[in-house]
N, C-alpha and C. Protein backbone atom coordinates (compact mmCIF):
# COMPACT_ATOMS: atom_id res chain seq x y z
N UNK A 1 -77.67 -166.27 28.90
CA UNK A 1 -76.46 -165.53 28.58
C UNK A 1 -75.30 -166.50 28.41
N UNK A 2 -74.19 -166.47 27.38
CA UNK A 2 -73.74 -167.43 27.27
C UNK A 2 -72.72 -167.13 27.84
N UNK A 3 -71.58 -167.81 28.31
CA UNK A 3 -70.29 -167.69 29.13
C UNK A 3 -68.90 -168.63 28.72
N UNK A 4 -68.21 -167.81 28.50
CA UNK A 4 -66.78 -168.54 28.40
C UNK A 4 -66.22 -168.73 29.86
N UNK A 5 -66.07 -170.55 30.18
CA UNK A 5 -65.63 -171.02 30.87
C UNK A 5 -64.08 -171.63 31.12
N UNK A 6 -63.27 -171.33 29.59
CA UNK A 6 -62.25 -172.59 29.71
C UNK A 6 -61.49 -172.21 30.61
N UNK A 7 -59.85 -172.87 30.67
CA UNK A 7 -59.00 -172.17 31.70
C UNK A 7 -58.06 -171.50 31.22
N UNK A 8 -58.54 -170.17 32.39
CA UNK A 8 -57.04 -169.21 32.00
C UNK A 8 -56.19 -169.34 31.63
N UNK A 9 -55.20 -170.07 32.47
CA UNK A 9 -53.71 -170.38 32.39
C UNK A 9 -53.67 -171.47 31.08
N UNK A 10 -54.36 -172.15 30.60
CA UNK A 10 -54.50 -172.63 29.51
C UNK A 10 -54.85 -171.75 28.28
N UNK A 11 -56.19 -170.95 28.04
CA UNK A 11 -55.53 -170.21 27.14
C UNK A 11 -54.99 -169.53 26.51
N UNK A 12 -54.58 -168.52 27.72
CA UNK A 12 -53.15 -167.75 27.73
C UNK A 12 -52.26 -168.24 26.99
N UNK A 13 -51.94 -169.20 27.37
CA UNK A 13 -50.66 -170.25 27.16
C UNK A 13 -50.72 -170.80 25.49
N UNK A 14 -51.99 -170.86 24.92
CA UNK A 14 -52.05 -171.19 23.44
C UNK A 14 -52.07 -170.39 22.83
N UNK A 15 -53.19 -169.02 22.95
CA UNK A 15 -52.97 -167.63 22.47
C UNK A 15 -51.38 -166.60 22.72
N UNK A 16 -50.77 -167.50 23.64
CA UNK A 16 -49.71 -166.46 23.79
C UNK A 16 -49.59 -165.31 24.76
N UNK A 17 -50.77 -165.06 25.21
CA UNK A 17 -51.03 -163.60 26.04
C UNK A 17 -50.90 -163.84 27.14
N UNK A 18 -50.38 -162.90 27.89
CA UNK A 18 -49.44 -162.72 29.28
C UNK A 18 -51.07 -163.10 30.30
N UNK A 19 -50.86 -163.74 31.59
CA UNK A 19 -52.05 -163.65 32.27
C UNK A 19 -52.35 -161.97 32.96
N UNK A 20 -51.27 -161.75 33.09
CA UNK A 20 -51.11 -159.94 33.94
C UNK A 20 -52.02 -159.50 32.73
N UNK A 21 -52.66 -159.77 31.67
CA UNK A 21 -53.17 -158.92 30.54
C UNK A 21 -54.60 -159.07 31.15
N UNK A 22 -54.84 -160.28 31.69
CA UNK A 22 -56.36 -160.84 32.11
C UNK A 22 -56.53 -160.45 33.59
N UNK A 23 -55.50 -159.59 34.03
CA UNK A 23 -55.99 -159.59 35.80
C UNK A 23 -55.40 -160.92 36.73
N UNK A 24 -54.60 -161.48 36.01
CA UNK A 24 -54.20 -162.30 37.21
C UNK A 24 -52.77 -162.45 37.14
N UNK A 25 -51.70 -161.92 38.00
CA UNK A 25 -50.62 -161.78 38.57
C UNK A 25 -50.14 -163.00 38.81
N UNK A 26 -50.71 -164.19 39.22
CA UNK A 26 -49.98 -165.48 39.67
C UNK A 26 -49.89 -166.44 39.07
N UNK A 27 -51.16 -166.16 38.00
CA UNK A 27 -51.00 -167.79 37.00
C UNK A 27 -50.25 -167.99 36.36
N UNK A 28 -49.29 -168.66 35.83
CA UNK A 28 -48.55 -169.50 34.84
C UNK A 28 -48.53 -170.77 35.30
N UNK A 29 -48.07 -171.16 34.14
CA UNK A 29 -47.98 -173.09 34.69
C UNK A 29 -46.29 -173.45 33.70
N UNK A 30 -45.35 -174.22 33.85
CA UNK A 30 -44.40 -174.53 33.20
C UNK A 30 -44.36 -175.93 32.59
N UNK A 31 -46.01 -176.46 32.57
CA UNK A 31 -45.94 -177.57 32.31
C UNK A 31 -46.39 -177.50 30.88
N UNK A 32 -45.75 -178.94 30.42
CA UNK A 32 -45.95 -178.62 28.48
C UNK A 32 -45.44 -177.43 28.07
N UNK A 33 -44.20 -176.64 28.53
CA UNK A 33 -44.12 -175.42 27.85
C UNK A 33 -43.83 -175.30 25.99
N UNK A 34 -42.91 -176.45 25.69
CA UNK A 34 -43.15 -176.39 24.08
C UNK A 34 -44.55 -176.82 23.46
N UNK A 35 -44.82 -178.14 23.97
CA UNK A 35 -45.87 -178.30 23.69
C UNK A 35 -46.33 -179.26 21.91
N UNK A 36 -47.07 -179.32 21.65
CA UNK A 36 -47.52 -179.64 20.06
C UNK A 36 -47.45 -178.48 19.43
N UNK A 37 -46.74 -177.72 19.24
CA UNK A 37 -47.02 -176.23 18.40
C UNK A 37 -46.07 -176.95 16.93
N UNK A 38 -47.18 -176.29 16.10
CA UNK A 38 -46.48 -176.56 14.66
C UNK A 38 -45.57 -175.60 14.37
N UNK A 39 -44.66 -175.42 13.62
CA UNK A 39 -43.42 -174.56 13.21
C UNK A 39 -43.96 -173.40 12.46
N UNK A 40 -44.87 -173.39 11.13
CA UNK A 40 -45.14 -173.23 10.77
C UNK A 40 -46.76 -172.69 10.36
N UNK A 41 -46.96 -171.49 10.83
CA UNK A 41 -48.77 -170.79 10.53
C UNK A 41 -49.31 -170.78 9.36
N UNK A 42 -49.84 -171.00 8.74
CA UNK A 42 -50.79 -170.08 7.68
C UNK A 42 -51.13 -168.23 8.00
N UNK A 43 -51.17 -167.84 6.95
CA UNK A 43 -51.50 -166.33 6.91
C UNK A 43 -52.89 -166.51 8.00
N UNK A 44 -53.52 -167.47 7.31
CA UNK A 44 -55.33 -167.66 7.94
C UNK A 44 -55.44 -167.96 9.61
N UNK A 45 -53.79 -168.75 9.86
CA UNK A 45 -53.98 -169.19 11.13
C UNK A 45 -53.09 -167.97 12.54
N UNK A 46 -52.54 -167.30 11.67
CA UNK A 46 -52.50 -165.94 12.50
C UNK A 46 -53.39 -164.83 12.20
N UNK A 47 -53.97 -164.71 11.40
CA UNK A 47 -55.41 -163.62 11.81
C UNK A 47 -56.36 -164.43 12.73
N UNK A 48 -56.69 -165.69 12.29
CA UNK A 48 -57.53 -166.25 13.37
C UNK A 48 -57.23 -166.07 14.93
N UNK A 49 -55.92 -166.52 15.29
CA UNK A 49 -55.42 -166.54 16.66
C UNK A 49 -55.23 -165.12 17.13
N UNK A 50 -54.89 -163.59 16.44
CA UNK A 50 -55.53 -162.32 16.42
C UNK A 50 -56.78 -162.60 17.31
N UNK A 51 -57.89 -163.00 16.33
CA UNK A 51 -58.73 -162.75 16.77
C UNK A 51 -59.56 -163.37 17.89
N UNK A 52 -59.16 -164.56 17.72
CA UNK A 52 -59.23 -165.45 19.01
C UNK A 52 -58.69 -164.63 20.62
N UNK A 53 -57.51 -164.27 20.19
CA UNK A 53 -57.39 -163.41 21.41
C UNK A 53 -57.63 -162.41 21.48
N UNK A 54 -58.12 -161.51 21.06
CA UNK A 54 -59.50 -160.35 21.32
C UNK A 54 -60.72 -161.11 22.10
N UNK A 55 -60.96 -161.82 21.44
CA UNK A 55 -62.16 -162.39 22.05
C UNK A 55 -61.84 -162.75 23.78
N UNK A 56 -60.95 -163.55 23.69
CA UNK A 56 -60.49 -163.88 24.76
C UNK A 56 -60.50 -163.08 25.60
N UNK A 57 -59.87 -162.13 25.58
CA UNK A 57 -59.41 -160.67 26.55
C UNK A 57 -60.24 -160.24 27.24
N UNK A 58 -61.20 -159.74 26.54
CA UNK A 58 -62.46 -158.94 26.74
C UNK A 58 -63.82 -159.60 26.96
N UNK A 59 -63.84 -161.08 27.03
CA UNK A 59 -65.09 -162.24 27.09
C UNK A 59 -65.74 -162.03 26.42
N UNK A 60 -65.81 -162.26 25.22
CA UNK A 60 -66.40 -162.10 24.27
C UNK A 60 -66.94 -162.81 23.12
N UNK A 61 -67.95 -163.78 22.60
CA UNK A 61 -68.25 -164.69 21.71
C UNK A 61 -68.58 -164.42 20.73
N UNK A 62 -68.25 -165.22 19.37
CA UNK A 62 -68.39 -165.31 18.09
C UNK A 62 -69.07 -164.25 17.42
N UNK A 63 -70.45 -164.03 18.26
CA UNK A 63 -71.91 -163.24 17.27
C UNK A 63 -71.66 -162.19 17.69
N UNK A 64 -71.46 -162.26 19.04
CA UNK A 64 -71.29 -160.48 19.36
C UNK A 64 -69.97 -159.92 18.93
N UNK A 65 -69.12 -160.52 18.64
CA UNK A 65 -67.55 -160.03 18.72
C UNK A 65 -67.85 -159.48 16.88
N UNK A 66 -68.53 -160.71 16.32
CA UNK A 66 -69.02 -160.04 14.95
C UNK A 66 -69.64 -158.78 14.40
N UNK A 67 -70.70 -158.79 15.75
CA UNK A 67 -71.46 -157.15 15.67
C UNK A 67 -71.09 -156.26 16.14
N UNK A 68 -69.68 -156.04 16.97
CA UNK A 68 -68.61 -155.28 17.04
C UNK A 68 -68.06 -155.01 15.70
N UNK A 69 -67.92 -155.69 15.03
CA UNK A 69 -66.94 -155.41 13.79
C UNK A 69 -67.65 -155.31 12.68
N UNK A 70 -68.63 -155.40 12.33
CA UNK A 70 -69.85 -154.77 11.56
C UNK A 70 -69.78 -153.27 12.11
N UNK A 71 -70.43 -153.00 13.40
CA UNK A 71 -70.53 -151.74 14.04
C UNK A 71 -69.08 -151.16 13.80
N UNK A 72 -68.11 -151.37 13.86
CA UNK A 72 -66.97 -150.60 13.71
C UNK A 72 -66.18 -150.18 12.59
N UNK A 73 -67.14 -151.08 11.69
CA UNK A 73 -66.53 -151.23 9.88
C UNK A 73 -67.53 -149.75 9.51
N UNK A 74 -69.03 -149.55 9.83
CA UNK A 74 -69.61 -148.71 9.73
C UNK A 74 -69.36 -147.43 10.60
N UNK A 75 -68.19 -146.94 11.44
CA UNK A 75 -67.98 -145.66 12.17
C UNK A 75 -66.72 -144.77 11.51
N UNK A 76 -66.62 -143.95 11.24
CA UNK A 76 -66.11 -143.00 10.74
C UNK A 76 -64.35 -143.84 10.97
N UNK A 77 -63.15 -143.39 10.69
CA UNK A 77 -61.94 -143.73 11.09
C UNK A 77 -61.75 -145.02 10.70
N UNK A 78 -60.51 -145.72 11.24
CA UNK A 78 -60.05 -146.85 11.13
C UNK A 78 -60.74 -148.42 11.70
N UNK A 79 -61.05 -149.20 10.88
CA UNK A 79 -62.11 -150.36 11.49
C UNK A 79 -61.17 -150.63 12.74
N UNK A 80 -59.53 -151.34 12.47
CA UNK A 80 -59.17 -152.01 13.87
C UNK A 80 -59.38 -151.25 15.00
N UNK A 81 -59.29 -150.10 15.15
CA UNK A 81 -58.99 -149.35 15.91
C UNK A 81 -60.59 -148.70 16.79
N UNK A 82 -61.44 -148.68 15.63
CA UNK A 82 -62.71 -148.38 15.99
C UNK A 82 -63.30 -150.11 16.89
N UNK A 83 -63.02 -150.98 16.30
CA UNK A 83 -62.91 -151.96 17.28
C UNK A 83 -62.95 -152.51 18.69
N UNK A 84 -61.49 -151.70 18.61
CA UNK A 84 -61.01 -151.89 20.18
C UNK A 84 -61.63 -150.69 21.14
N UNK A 85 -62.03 -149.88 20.26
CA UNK A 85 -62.46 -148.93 21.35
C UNK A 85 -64.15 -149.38 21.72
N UNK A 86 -64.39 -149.82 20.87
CA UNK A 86 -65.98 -150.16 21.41
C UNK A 86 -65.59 -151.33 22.49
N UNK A 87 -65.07 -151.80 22.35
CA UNK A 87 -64.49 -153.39 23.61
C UNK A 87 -63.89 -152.64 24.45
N UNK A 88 -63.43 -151.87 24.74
CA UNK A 88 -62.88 -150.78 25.51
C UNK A 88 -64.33 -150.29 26.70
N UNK A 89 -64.97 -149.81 25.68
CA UNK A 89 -66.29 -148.80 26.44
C UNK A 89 -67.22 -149.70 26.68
N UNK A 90 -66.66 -151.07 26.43
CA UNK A 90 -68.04 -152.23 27.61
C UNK A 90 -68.05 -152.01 29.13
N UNK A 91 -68.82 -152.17 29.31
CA UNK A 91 -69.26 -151.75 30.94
C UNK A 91 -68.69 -152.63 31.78
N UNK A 92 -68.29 -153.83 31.65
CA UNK A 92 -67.61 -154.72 32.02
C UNK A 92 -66.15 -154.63 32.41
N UNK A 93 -65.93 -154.10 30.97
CA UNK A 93 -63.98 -153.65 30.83
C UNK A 93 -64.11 -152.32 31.87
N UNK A 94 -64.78 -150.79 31.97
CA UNK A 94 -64.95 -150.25 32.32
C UNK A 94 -64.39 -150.08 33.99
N UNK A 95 -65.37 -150.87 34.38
CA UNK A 95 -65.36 -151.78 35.82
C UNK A 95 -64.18 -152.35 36.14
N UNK A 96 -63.70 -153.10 35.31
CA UNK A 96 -62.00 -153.60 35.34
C UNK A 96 -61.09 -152.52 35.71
N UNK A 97 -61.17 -151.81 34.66
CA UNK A 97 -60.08 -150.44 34.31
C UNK A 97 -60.39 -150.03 35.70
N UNK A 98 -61.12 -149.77 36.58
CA UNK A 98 -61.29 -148.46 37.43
C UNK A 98 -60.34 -149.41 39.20
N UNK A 99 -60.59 -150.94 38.36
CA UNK A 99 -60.29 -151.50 39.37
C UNK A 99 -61.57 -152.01 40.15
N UNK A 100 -62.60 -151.79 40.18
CA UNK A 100 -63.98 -152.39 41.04
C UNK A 100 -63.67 -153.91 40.84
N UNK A 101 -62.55 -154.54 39.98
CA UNK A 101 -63.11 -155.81 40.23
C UNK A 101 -61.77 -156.16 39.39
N UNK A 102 -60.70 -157.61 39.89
CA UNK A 102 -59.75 -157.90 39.70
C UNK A 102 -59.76 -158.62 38.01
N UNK A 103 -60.61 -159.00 37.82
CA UNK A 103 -60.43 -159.48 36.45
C UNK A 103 -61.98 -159.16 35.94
N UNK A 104 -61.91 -159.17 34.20
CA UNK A 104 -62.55 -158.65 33.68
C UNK A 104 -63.95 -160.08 34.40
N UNK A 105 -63.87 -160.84 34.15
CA UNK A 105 -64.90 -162.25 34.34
C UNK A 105 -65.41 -161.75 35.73
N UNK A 106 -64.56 -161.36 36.64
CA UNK A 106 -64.95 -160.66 38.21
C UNK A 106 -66.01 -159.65 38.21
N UNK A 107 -65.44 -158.72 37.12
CA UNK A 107 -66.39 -157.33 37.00
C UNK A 107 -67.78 -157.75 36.49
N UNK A 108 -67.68 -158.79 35.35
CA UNK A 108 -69.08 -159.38 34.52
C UNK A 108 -69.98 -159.43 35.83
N UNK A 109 -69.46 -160.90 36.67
CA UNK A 109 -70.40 -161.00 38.16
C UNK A 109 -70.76 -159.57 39.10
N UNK A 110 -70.00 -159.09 39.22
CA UNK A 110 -70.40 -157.61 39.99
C UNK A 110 -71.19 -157.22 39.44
N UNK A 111 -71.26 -156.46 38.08
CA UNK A 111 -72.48 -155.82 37.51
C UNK A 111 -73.48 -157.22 37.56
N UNK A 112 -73.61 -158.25 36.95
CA UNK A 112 -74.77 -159.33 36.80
C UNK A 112 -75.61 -159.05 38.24
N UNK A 113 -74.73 -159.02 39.15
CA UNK A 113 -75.52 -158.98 40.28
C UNK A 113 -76.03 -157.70 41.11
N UNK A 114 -75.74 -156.68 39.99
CA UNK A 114 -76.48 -155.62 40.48
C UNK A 114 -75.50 -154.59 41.52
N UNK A 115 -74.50 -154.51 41.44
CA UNK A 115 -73.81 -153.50 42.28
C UNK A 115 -73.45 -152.22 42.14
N UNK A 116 -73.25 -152.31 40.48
CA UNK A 116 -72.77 -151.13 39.98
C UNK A 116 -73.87 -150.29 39.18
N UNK A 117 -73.96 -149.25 39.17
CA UNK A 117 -74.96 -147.89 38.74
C UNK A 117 -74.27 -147.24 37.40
N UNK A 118 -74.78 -146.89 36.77
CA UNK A 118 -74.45 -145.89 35.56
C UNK A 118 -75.02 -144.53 35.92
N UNK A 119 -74.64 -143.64 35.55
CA UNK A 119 -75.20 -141.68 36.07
C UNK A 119 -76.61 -142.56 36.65
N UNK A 120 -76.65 -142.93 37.76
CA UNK A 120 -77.59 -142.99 38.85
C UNK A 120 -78.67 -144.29 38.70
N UNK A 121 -78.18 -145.25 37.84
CA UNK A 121 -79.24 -145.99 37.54
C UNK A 121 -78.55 -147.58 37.00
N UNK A 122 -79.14 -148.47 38.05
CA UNK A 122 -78.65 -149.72 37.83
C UNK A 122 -78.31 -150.08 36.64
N UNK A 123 -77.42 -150.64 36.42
CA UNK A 123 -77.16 -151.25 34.97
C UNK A 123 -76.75 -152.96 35.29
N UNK A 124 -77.27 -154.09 34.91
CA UNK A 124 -76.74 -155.31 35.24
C UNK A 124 -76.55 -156.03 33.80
N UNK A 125 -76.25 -155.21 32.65
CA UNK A 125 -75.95 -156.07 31.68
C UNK A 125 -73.91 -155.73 31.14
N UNK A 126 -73.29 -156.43 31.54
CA UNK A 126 -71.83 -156.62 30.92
C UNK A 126 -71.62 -155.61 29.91
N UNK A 127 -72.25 -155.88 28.74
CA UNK A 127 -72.14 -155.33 27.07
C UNK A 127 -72.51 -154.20 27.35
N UNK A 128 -73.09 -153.61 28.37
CA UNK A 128 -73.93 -151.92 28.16
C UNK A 128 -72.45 -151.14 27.65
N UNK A 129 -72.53 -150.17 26.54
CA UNK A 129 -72.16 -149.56 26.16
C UNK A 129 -71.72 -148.27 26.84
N UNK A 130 -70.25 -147.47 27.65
CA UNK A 130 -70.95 -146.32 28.29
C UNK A 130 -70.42 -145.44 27.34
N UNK A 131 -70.43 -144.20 27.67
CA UNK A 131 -70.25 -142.92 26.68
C UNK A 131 -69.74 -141.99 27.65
N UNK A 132 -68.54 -141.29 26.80
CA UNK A 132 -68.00 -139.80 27.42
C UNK A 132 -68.91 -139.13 28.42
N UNK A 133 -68.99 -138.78 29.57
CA UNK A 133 -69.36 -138.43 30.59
C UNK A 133 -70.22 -139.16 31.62
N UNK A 134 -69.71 -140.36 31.33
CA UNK A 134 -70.85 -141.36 31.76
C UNK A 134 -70.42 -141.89 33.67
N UNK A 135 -71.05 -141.22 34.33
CA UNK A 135 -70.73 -141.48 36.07
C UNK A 135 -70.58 -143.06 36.26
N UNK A 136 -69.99 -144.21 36.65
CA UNK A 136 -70.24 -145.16 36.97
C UNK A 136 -69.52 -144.98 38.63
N UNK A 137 -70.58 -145.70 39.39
CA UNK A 137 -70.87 -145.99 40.80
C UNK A 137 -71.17 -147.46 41.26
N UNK A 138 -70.71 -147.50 42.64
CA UNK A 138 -71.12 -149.02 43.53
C UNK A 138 -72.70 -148.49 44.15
N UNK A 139 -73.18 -149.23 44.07
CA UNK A 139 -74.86 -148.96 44.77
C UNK A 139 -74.66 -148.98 46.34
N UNK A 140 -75.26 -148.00 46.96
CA UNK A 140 -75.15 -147.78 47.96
C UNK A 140 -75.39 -148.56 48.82
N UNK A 141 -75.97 -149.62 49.09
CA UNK A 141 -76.36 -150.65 49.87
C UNK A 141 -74.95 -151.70 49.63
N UNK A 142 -74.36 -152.03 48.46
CA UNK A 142 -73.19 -153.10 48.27
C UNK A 142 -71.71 -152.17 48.80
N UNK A 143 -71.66 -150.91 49.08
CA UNK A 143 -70.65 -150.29 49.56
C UNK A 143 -70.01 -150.76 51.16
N UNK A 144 -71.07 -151.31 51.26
CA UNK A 144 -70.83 -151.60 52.90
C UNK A 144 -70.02 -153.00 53.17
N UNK A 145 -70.53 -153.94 51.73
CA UNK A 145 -69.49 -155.28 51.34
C UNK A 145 -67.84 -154.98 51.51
N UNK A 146 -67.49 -156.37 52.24
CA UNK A 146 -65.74 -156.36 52.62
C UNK A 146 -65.57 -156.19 51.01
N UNK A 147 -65.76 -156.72 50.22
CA UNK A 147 -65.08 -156.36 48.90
C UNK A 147 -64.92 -154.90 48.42
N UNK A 148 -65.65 -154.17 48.53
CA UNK A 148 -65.61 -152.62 48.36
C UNK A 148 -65.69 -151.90 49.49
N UNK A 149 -65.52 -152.41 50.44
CA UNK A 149 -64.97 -151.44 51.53
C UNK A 149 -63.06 -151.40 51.48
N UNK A 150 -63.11 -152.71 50.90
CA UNK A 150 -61.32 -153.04 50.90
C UNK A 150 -60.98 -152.02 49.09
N UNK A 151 -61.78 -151.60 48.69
CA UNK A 151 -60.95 -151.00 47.55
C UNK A 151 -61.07 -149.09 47.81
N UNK A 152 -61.42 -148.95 48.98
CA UNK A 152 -61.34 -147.70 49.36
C UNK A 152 -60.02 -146.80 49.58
N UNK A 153 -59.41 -147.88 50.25
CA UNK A 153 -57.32 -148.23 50.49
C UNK A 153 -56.77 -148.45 49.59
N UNK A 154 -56.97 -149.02 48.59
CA UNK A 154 -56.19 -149.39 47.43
C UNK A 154 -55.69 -148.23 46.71
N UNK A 155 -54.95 -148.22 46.32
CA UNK A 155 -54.72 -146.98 44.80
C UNK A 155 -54.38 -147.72 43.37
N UNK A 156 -55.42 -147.16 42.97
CA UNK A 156 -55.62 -147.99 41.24
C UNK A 156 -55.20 -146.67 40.36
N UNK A 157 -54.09 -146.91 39.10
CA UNK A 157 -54.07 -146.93 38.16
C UNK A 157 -54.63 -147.01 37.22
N UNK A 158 -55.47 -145.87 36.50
CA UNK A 158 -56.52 -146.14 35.46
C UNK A 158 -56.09 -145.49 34.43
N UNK A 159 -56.10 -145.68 33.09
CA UNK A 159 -55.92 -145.17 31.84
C UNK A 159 -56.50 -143.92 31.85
N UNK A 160 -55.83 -142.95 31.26
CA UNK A 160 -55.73 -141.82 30.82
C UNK A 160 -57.65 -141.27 30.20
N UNK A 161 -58.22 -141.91 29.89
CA UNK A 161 -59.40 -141.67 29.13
C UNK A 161 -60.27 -142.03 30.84
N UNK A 162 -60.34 -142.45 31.48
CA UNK A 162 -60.83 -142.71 33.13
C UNK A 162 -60.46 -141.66 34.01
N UNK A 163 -61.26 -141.07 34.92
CA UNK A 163 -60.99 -140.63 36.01
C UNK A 163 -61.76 -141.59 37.40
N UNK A 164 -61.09 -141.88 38.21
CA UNK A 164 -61.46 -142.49 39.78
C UNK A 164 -61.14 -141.72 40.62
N UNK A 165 -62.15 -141.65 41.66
CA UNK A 165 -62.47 -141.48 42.88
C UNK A 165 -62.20 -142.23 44.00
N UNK A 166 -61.37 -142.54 44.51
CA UNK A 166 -61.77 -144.42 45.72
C UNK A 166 -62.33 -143.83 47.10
N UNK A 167 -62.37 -142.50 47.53
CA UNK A 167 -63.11 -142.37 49.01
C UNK A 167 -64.66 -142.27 48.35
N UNK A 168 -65.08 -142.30 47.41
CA UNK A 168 -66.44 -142.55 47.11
C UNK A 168 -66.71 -143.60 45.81
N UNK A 169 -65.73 -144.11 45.53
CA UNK A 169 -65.54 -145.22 44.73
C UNK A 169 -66.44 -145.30 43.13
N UNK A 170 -66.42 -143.88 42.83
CA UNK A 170 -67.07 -142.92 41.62
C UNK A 170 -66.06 -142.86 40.22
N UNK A 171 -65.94 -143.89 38.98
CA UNK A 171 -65.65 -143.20 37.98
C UNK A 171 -65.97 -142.54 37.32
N UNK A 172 -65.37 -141.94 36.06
CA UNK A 172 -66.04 -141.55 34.97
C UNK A 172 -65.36 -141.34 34.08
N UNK A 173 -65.85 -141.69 32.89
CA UNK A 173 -65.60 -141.59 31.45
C UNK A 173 -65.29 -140.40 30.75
N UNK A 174 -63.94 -139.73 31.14
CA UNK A 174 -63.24 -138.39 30.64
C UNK A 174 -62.87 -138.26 29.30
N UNK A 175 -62.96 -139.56 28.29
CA UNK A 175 -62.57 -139.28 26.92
C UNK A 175 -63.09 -140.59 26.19
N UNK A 176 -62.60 -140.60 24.67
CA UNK A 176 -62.68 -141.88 24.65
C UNK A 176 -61.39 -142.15 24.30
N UNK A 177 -61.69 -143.77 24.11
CA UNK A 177 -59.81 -144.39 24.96
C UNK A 177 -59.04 -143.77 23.68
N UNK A 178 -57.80 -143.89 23.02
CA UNK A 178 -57.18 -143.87 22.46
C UNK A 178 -56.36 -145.45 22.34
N UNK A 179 -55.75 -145.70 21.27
CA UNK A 179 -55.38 -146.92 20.51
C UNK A 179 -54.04 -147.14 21.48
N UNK A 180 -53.63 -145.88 21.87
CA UNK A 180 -52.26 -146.24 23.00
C UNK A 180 -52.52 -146.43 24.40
N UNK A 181 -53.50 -146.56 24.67
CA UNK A 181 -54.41 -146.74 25.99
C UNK A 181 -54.64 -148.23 26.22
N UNK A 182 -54.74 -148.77 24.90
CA UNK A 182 -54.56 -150.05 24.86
C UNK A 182 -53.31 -151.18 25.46
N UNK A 183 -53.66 -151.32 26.62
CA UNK A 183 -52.06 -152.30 26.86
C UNK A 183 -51.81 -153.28 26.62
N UNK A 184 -52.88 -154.00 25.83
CA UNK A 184 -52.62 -155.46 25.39
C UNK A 184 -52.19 -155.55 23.74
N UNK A 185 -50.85 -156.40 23.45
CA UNK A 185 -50.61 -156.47 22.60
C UNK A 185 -51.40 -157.17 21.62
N UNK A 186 -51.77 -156.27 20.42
CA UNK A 186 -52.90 -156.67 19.76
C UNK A 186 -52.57 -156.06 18.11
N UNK A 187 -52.91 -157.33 17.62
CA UNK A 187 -52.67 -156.22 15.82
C UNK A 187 -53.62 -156.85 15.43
N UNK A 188 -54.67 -155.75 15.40
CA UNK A 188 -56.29 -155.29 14.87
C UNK A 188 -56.39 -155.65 13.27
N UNK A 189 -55.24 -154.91 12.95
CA UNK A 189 -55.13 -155.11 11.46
C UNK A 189 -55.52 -156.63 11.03
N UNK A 190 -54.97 -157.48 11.51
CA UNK A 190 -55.15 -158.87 11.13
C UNK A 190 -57.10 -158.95 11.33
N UNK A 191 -57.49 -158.68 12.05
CA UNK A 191 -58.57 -159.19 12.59
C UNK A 191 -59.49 -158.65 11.53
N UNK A 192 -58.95 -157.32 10.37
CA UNK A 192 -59.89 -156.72 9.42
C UNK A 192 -59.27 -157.38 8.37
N UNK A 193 -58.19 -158.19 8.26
CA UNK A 193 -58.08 -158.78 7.17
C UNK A 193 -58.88 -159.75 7.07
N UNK A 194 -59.17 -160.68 8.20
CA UNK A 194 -59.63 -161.52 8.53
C UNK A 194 -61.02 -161.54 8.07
N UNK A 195 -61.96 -160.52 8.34
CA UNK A 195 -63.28 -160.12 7.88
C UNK A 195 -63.31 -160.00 6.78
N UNK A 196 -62.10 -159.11 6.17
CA UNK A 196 -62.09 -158.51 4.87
C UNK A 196 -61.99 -160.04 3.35
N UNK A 197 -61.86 -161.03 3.89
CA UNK A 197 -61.42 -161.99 2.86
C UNK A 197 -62.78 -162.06 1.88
């Protein structure tokens, strides 16, 4: 399975995108803040960096981020938009949104290692796809972990298309997302121009 390793606070900082977008509240750095930045983009070099940070956001590499956008060029409605909602309904992001896990890269390891359930049945792959009415759960044996015993207390904030539970630590998939559900600043559009050349 392949994995994006670089550093946060680094590519935040080249893409532009806030770290609070990635789950982490504390990182910035003020070092190099101008930096080597050229004055001047190409049309080519802001759809790229678009899309670079999609990828980014959501951990996501080259081939698959491609067969997202194949898959979304072929679904009824708008490609950008059909896009983001499939990166939306990864099982990974899912897990994020509900809060089970502080950053999206956090949630990847939780499911990899088997914690989290789909309507009653292990799921340990990131990319699983879920769908409108879809139960996601902590497995009953990892409930007893300080990590999810401590998110029982918490109160999480979940997007409008989510419903949570935290005394049984039970989401589920009440809609699908909508394009304003989206809180990361993102213009999709570029990313279908980008394909579209």
């Amino acid at each position: 399975m392949a994995n994006n390793k670089e550093p946060i606070a680094k590519k935040c900082r080249s893409l532009g995108v806030s770290p609070v977008v990635m789950g982490y509240d504390k990182k910035h750095s003020n070092r190099n803040p101008g930096g080597n930045k050229r004055k001047k983009v190409s049309e080519y070099g802001t759809q790229l960096k678009e899309k670079q940070k999609v990828k980014f956001v959501y951990g996501v590499l080259e081939k698959q981020f491609h067969r997202y956008y194949l898959k979304a060029s072929n679904m009824r409605g708008i490609t950008g938009e059909n896009l983001l909602r499939l990166l939306e309904l990864r099982l990974d992001n899912v897990v994020y949104r509900l809060g089970l896990a502080k950053t999206r890269r956090m949630a990847r390891q939780v499911i990899v290692h088997g914690h989290i359930k789909v309507n009653g049945k292990k799921v340990d792959i990131p990319s699983y796809s879920v769908k409108v009415g879809d139960v996601i759960t902590v497995r009953e044996r990892s409930m007893e972990q300080a990590m999810f015993k401590e998110l029982r207390d918490k109160a999480v904030v979940t997007p409008k298309w989510l419903t949570y539970d935290a005394a049984t630590l039970m989401g589920t998939v009440a809609a699908m997302p909508a394009r304003e559900d989206i809180d990361c600043p993102i213009s999709e559009h570029l990313i279908v121009e980008l394909y579209s050349r």
